[in-house]
C-alpha atoms as a PDB file:
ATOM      1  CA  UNK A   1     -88.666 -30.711 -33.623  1.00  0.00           C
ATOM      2  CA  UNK A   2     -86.783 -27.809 -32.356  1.00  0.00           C
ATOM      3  CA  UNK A   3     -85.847 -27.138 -28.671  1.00  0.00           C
ATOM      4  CA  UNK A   4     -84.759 -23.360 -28.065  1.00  0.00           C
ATOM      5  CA  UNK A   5     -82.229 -21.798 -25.549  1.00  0.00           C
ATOM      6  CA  UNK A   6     -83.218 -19.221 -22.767  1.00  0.00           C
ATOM      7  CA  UNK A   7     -81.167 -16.606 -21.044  1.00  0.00           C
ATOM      8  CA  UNK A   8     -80.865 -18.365 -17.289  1.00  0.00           C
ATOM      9  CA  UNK A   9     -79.094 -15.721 -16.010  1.00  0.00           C
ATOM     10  CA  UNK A  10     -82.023 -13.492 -15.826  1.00  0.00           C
ATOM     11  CA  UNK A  11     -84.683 -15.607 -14.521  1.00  0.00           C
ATOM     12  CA  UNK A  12     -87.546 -13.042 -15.690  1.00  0.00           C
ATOM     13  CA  UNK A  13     -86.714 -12.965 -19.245  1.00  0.00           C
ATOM     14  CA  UNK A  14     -85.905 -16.532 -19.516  1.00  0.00           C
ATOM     15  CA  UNK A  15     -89.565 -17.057 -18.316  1.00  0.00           C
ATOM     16  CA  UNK A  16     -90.840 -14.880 -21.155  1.00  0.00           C
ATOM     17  CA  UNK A  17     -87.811 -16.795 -23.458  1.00  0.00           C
ATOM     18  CA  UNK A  18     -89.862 -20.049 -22.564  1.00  0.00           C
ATOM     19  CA  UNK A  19     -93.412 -18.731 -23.705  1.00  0.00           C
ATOM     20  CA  UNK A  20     -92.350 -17.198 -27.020  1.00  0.00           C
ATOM     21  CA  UNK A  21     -90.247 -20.446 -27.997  1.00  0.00           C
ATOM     22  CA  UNK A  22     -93.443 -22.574 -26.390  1.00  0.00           C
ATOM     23  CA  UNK A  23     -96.084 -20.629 -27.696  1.00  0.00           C
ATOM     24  CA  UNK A  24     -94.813 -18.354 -30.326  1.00  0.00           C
ATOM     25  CA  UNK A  25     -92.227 -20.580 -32.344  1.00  0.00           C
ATOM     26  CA  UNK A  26     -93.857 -23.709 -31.499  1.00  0.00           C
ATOM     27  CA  UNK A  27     -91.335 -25.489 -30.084  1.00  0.00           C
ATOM     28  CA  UNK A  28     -90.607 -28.632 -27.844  1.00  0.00           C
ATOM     29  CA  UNK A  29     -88.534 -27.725 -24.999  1.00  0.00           C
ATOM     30  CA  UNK A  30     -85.749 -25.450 -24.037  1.00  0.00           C
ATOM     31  CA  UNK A  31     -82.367 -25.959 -23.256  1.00  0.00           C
ATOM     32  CA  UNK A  32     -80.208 -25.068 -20.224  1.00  0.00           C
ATOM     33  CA  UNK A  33     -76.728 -25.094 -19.170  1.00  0.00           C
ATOM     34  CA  UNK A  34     -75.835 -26.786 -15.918  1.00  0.00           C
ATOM     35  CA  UNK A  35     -74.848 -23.536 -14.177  1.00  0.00           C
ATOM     36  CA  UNK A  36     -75.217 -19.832 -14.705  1.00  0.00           C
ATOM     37  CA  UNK A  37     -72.376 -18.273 -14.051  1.00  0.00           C
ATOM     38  CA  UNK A  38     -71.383 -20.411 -11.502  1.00  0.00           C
ATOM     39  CA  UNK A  39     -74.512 -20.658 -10.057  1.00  0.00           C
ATOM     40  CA  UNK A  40     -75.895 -23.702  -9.494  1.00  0.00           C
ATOM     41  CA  UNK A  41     -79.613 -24.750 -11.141  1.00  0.00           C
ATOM     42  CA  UNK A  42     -81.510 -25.243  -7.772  1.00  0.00           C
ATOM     43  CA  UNK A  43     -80.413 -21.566  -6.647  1.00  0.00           C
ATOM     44  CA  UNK A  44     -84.515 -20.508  -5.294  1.00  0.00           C
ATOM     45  CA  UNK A  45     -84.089 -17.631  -7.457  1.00  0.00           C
ATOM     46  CA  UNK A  46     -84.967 -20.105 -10.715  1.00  0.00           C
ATOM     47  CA  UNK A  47     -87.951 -21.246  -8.891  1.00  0.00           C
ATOM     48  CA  UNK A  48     -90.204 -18.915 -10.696  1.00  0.00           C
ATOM     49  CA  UNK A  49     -88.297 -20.521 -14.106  1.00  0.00           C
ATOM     50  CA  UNK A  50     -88.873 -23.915 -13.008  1.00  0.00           C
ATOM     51  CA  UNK A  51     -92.504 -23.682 -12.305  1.00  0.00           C
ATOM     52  CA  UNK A  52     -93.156 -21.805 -16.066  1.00  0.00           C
ATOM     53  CA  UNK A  53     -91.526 -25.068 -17.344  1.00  0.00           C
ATOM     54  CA  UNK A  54     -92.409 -27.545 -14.962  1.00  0.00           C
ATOM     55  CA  UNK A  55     -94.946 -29.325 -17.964  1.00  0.00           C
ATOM     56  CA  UNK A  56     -92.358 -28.283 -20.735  1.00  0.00           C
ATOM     57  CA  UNK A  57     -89.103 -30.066 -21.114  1.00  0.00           C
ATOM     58  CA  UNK A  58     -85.887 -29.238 -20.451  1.00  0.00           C
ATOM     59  CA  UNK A  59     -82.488 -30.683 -22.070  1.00  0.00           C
ATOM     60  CA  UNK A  60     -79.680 -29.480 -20.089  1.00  0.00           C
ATOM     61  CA  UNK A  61     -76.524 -28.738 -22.317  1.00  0.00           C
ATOM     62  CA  UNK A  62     -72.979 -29.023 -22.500  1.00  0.00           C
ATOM     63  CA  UNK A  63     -71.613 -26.053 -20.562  1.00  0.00           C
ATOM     64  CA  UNK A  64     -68.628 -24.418 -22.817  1.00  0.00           C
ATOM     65  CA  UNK A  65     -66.458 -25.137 -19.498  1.00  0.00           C
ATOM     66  CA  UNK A  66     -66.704 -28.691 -18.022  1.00  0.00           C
ATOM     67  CA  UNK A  67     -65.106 -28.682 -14.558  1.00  0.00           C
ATOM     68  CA  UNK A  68     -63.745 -25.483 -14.477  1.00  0.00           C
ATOM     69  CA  UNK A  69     -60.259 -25.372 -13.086  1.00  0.00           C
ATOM     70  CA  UNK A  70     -59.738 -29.137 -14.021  1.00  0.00           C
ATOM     71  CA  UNK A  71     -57.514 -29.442 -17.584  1.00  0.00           C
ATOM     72  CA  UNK A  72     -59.187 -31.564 -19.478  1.00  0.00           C
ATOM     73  CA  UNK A  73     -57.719 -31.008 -22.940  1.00  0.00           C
ATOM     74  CA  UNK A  74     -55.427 -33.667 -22.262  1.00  0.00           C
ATOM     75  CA  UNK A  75     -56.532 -36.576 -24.142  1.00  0.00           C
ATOM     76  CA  UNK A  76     -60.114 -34.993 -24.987  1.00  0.00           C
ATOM     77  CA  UNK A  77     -61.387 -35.267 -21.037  1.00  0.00           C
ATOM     78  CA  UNK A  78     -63.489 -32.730 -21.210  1.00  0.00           C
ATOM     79  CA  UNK A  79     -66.248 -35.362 -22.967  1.00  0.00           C
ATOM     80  CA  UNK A  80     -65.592 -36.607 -19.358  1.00  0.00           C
ATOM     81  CA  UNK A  81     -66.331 -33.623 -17.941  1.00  0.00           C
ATOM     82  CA  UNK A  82     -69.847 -33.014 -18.885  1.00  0.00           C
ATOM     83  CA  UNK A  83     -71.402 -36.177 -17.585  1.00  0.00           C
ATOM     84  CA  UNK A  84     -69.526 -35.511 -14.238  1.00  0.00           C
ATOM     85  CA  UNK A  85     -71.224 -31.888 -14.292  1.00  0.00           C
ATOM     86  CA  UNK A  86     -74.382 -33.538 -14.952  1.00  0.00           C
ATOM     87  CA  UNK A  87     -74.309 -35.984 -12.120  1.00  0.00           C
ATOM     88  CA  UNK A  88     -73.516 -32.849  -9.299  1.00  0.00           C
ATOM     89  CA  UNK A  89     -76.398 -30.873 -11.416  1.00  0.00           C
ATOM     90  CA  UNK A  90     -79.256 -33.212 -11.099  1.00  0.00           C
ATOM     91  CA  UNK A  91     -78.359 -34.160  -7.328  1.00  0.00           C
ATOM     92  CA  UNK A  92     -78.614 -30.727  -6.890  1.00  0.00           C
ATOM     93  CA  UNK A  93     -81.502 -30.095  -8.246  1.00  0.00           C
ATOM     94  CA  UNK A  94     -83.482 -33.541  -6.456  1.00  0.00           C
ATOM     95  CA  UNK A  95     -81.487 -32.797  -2.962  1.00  0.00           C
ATOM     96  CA  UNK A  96     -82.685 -29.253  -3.085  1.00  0.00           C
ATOM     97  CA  UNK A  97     -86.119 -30.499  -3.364  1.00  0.00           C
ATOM     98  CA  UNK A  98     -86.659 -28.700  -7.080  1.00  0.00           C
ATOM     99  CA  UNK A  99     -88.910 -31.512  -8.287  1.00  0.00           C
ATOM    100  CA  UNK A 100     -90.757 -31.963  -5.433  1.00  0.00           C
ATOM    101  CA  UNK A 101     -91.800 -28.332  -5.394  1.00  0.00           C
ATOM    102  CA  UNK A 102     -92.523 -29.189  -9.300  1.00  0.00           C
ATOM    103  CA  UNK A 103     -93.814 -32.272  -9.757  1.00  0.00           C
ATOM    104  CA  UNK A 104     -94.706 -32.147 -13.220  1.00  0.00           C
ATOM    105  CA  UNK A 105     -91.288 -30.781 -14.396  1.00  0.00           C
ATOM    106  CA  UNK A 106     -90.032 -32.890 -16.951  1.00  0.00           C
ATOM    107  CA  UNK A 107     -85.837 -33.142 -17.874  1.00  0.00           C
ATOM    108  CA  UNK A 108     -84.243 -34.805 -20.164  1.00  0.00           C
ATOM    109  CA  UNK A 109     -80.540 -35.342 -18.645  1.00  0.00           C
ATOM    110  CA  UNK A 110     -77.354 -35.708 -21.087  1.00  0.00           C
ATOM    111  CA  UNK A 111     -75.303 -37.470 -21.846  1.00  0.00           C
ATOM    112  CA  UNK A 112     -77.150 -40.811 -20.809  1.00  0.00           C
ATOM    113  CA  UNK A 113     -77.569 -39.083 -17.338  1.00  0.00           C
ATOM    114  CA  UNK A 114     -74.556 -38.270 -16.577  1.00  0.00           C
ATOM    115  CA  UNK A 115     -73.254 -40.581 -13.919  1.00  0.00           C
ATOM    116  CA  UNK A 116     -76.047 -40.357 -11.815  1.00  0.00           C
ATOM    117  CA  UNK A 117     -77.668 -43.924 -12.908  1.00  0.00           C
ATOM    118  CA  UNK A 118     -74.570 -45.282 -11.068  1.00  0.00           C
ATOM    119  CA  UNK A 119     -74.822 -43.520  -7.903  1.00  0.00           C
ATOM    120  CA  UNK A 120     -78.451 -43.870  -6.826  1.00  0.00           C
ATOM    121  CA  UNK A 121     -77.461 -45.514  -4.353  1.00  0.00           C
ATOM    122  CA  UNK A 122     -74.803 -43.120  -2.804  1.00  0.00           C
ATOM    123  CA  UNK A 123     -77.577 -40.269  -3.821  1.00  0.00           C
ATOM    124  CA  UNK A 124     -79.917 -42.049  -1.475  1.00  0.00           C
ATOM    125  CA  UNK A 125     -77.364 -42.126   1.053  1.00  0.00           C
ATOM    126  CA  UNK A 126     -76.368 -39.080   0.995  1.00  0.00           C
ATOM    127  CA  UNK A 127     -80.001 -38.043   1.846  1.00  0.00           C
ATOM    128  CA  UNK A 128     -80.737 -40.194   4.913  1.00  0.00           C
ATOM    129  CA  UNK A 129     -77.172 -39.448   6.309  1.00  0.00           C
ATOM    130  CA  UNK A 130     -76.886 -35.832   5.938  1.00  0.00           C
ATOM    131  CA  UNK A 131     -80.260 -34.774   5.048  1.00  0.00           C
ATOM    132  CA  UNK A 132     -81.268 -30.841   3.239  1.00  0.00           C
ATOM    133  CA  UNK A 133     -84.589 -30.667   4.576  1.00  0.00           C
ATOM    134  CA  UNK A 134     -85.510 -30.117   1.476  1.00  0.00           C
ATOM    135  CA  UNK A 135     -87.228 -33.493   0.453  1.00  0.00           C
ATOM    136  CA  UNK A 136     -89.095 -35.929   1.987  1.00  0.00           C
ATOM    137  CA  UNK A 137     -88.857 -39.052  -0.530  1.00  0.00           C
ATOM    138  CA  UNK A 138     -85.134 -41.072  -1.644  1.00  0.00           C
ATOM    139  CA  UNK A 139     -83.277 -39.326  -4.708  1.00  0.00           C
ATOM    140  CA  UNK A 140     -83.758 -42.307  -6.513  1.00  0.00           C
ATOM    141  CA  UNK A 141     -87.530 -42.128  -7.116  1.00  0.00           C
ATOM    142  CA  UNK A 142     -86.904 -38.622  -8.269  1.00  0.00           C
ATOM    143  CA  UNK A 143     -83.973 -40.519 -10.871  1.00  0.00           C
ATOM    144  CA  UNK A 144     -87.032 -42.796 -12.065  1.00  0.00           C
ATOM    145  CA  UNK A 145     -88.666 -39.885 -13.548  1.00  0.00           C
ATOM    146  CA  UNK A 146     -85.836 -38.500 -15.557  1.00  0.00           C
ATOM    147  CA  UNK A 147     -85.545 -38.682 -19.020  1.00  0.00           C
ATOM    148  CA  UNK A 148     -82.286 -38.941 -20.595  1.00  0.00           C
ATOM    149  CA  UNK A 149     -80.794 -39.480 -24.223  1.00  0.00           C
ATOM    150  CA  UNK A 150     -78.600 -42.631 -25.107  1.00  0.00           C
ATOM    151  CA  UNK A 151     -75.636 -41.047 -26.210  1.00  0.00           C
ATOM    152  CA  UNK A 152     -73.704 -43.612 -23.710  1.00  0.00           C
ATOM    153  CA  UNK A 153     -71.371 -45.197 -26.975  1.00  0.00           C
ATOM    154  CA  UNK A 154     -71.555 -48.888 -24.416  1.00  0.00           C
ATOM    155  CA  UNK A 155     -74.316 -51.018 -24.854  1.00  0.00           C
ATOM    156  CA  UNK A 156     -73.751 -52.324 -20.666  1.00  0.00           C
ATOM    157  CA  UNK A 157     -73.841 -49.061 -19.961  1.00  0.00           C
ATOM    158  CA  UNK A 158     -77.133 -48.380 -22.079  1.00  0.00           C
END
């Protein structure tokens, strides 16, 4: 199975990107980055994206630069990097209310989630304490319907 790649930062064509891997190439999913050029994935301008693949599914990537601003060559951090940018990704995109507006939107979170199995807790928090207005049920039921891969290299944390 193939998953393809589609050009976020132009939220029309990455629509179109979707259909012809979808449709044309026959493929599984698509893959994003966590941000767009430093823009985060529940910016309302990728609404119109994120209903076109709200039944497809989408695999967020590594982004080429985890943390930006952080050094994390020392002692190969940046693999700690990406779950971290992960974590803030999906919270954005549950606080902001993206899958509630898209219920059927289906993502597959990497690597093992990030580290957002181990805060559901402080992500439900965070909504009753300082809420967005932009959902109405706990970040953790939203965690529930995530997918993620089990690239986790701990069997506790598995």
């Amino acid at each position: 199975m193939a998953i393809g790649n589609v050009p976020l930062q132009h939220p029309d064509p990455a629509v179109s990107e979707l259909g012809r891997c979808m449709d044309e190439l026959g493929m599984k999913g698509v893959e994003t980055a966590r941000s767009v050029r430093g823009r985060a994935l529940d910016q309302a301008d990728l609404d119109p994206f994120w209903e076109a693949v709200a039944d497809q599914g989408i695999h967020p990537s590594a982004p080429h630069d985890p943390l930006r601003g952080v050094d994390l060559d020392r002692y190969f951090m940046s693999n700690l990097g990406r779950p971290a940018e992960t974590t803030v990704a999906l919270a954005g995109l549950i606080l902001s209310g993206v899958f509630e507006r898209h219920p059927s939107l289906r993502l597959c979170a990497v690597p093992g989630g990030g580290f957002a199995p181990f805060q559901t807790g402080r992500l439900d928090k965070c909504a009753t304490v300082r809420p967005s207005g932009h959902i109405t049920r706990a970040p953790s039921e939203d965690l529930r319907d995530l997918f993620v891969n089990t690239v986790v290299h701990d069997p506790i944390a598995l």
